[in-house]
Protein backbone atom coordinates (compact mmCIF):
# COMPACT_ATOMS: atom_id res chain seq x y z
CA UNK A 1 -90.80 -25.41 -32.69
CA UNK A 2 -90.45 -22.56 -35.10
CA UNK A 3 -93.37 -22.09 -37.82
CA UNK A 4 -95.86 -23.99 -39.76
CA UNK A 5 -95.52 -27.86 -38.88
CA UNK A 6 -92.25 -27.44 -37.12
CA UNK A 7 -95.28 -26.71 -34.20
CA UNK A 8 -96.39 -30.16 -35.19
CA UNK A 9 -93.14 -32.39 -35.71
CA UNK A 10 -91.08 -30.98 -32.94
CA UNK A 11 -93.65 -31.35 -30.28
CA UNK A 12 -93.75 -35.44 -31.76
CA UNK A 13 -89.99 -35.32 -32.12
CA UNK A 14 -89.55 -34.48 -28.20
CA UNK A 15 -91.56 -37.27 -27.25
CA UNK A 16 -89.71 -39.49 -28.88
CA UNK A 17 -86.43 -38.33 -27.62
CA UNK A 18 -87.96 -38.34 -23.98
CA UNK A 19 -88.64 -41.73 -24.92
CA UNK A 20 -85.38 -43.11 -26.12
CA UNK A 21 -83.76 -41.14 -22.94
CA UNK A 22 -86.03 -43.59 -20.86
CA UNK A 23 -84.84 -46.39 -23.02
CA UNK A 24 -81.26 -45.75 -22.51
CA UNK A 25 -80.85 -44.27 -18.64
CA UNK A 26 -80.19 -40.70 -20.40
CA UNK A 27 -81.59 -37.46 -18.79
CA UNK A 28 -82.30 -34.56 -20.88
CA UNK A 29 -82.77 -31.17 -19.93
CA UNK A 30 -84.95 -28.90 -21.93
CA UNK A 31 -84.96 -24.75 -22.75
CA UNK A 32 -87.66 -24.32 -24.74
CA UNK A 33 -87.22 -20.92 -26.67
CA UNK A 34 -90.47 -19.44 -28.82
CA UNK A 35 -88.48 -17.83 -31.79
CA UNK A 36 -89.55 -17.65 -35.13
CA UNK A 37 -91.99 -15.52 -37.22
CA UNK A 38 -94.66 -15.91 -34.50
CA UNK A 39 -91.85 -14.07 -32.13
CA UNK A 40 -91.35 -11.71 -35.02
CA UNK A 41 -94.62 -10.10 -35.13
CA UNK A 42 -94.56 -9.78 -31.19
CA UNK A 43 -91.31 -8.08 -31.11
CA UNK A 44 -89.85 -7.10 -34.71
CA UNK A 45 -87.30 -9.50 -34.25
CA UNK A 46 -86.54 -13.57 -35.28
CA UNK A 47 -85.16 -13.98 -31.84
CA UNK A 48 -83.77 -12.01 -29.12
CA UNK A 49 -80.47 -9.84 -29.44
CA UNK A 50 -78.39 -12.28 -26.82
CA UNK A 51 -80.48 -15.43 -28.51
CA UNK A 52 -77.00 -16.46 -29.99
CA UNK A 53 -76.01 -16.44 -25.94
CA UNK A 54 -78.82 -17.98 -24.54
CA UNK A 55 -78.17 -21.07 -26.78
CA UNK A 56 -74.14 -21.15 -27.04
CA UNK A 57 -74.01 -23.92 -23.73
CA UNK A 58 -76.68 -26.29 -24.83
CA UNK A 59 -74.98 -29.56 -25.62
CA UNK A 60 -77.79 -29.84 -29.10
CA UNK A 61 -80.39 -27.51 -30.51
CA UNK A 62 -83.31 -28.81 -32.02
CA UNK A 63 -85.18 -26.60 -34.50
CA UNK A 64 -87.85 -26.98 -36.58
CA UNK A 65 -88.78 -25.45 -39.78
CA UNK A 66 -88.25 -21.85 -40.12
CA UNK A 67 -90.09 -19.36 -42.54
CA UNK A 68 -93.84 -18.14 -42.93
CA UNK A 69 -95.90 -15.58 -45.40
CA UNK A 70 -95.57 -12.74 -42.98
CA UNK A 71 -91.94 -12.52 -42.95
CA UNK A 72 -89.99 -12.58 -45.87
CA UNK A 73 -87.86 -15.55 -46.68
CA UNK A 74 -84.02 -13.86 -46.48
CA UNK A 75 -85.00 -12.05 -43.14
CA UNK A 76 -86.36 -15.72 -41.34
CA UNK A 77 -83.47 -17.00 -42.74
CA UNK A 78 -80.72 -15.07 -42.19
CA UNK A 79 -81.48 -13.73 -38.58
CA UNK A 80 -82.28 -17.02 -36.89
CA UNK A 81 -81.01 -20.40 -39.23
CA UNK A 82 -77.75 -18.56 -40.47
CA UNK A 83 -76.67 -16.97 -37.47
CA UNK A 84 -77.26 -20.42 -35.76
CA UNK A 85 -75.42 -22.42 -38.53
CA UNK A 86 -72.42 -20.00 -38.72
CA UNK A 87 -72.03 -18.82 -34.88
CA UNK A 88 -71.78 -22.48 -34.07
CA UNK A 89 -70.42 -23.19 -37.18
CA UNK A 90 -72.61 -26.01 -38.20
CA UNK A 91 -71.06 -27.16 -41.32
CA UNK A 92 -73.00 -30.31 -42.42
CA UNK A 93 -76.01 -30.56 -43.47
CA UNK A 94 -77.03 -34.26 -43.14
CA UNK A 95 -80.05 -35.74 -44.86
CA UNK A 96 -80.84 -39.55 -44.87
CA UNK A 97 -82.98 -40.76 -47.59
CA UNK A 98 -84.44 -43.86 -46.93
CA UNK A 99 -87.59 -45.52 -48.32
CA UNK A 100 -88.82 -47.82 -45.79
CA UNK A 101 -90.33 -51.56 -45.66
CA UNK A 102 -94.25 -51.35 -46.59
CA UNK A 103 -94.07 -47.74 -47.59
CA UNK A 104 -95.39 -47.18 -51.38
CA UNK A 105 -93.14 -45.64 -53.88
CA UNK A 106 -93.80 -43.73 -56.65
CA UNK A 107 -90.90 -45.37 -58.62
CA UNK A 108 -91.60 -48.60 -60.50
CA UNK A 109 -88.79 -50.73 -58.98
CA UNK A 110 -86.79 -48.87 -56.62
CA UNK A 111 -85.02 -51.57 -54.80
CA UNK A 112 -83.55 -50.79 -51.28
CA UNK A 113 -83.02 -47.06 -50.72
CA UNK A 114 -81.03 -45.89 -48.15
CA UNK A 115 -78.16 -43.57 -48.56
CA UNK A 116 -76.99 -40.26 -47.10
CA UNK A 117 -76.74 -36.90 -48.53
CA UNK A 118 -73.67 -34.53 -47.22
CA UNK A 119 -74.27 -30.46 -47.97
CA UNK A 120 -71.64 -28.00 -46.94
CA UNK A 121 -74.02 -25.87 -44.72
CA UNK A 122 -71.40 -22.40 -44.35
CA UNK A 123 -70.13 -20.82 -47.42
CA UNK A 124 -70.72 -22.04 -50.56
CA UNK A 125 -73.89 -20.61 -52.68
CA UNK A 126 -74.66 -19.50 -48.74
CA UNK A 127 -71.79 -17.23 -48.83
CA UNK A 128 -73.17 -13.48 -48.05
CA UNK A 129 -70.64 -11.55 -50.36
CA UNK A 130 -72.69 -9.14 -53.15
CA UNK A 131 -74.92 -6.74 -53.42
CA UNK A 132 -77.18 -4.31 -55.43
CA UNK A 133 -75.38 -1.65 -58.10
CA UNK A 134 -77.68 1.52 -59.45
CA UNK A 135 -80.77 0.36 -57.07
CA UNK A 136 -84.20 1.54 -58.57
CA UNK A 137 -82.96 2.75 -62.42
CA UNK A 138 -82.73 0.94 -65.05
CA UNK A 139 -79.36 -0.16 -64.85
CA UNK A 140 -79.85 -1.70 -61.40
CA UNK A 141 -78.52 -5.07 -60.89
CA UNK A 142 -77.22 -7.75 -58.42
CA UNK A 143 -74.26 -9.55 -57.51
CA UNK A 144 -73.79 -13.11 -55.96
CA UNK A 145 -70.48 -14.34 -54.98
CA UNK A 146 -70.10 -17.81 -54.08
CA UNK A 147 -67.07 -18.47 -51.83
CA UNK A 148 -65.26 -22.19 -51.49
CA UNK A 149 -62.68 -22.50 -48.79
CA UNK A 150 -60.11 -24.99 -48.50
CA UNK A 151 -60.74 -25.66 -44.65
CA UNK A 152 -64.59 -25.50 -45.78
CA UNK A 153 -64.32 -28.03 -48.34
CA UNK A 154 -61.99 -29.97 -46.94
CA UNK A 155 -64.12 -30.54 -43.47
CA UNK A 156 -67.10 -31.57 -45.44
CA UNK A 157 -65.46 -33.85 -47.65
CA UNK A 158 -63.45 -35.60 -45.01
CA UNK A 159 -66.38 -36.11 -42.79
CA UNK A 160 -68.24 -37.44 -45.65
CA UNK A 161 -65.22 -39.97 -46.44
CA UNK A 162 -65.84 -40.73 -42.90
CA UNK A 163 -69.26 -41.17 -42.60
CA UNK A 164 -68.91 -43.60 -46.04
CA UNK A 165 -66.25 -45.68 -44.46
CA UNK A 166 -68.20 -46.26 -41.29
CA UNK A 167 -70.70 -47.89 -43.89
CA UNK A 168 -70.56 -51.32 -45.06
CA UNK A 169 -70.98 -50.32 -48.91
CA UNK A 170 -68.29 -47.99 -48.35
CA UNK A 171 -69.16 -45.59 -51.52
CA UNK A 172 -68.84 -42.02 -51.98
CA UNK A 173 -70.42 -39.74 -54.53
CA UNK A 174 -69.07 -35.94 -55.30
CA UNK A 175 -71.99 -34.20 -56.84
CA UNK A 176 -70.12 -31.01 -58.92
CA UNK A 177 -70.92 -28.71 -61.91
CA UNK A 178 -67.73 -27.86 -63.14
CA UNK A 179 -68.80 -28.04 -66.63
CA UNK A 180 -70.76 -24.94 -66.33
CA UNK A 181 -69.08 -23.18 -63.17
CA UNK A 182 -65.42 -22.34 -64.15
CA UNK A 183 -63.68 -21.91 -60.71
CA UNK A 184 -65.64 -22.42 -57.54
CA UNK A 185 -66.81 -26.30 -58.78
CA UNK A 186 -63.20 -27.25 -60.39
CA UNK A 187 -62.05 -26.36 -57.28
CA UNK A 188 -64.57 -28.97 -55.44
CA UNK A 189 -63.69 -31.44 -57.23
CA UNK A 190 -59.61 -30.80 -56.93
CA UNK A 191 -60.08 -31.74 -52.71
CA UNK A 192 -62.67 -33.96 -53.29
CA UNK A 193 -59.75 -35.99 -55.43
CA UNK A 194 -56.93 -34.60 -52.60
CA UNK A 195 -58.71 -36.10 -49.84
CA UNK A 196 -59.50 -39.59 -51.93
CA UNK A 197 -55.86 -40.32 -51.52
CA UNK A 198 -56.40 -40.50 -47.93
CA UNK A 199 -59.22 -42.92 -48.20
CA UNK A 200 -58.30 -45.99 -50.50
CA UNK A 201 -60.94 -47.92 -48.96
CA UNK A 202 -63.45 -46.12 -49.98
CA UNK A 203 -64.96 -46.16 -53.50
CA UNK A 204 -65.74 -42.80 -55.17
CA UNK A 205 -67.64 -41.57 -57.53
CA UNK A 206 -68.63 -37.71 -59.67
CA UNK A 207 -71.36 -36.53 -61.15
CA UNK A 208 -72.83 -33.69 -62.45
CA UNK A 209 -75.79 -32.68 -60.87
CA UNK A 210 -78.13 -32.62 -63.66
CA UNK A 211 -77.56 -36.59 -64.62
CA UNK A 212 -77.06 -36.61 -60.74
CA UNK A 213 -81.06 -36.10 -59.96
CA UNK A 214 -81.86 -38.09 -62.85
CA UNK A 215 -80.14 -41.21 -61.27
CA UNK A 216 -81.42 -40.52 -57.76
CA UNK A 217 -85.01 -40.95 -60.00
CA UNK A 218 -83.40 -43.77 -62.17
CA UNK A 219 -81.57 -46.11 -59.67
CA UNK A 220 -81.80 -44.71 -56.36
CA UNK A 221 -80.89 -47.98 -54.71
CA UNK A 222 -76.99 -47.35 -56.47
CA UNK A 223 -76.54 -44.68 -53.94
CA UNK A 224 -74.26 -44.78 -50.48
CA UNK A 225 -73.28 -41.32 -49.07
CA UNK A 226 -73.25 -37.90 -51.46
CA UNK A 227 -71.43 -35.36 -50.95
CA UNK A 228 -71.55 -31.20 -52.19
CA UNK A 229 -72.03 -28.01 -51.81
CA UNK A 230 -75.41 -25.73 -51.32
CA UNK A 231 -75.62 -26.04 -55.02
């Protein structure tokens, strides 16, 4: 379940999957594995040393939220969710936004929202290259290196394209920022346009990803599948 109201959804979320397995002859097999920042103040740790191990032959995890006030952010982070995302090398972050039938809006007219959002989930703005220089003087300061790969981009974007041409509207959307970010986002957007020429039938679309939220706020409905990085 992990912390906060990961206790609450995942407990909700099981049931329903025990539910659907009924529905559809399946029969699932649950480990049930009490990591987290609960775990942490028990033992010092996230999750066990061999927790990578105990999890690498399960056909699907399912985790639920991860972080809480007595354990700072990078160490809940980058002990259990990285570790999990790049051991297993999870690469897609998938997010459907959907508003559904008889749920209120905030938005005056939204119209019909239901699209998907894509997020390269390895490298990226998650890339772990940096570090401190002169720690605790006055000239201290940090470094953050973002790192693109072509095999990372590339997987992302083509499943993406894939996702979008399984989809009647058949519409992609390359969120970028390579008017401010001189290499890493150029870069983006050279595969996204490589891997366009393998997908005529789907539509594309760029945007930056400042008039990017606005339109998500403006005319949600437009939307299909986007696609980027952790930025």
């Amino acid at each position: 379940e992990g912390d906060g109201i990961g206790k609450e959804v995942v407990p909700e979320g099981v049931r329903v999957l025990e539910a659907a397995a009924r529905r559809f002859g399946l029969d699932l097999a649950w480990d049930h594995f009490d990591w987290g920042c609960d775990h942490h103040a028990r033992h010092g740790r996230m999750m066990p040393e061999n927790g990578l191990d105990r999890i690498a032959g399960h056909d699907a995890i399912f985790l639920g939220a991860i972080g809480w006030p007595t354990v700072s952010d990078v160490e809940s982070l980058w002990t259990l969710l990285m570790p999990i995302r790049r051991d297993f090398q999870q690469y897609v972050n998938l997010r459907p936004v959907r508003l559904f039938d008889g749920v209120p809006s905030p938005l005056a007219n939204p119209g019909r929202i239901d699209f998907l959002i894509v997020r390269e989930n390895n490298e990226g703005e998650y890339s772990e290259v940096g570090g401190r220089i002169y720690p605790g003087t006055e000239a201290e300061g940090v470094i953050q290196n973002t790192v693109l790969t072509r095999r990372g981009c590339d997987r992302v974007i083509k499943f993406a394209f894939e996702l979008a041409r399984s989809r009647a509207r058949r519409k992609l959307t390359s969120a970028t920022k390579s008017n401010g970010i001189i290499h890493t986002m150029p870069y983006w957007d050279e595969r996204f346009r490589e891997m366009a020429k393998s997908y005529p039938d789907v539509a594309t679309e760029q945007y930056h990803i400042d008039m990017l939220t606005a339109h998500f706020v403006r005319r949600p409905a437009d939307f299909d599948v986007v696609v980027g990085t952790n930025l």
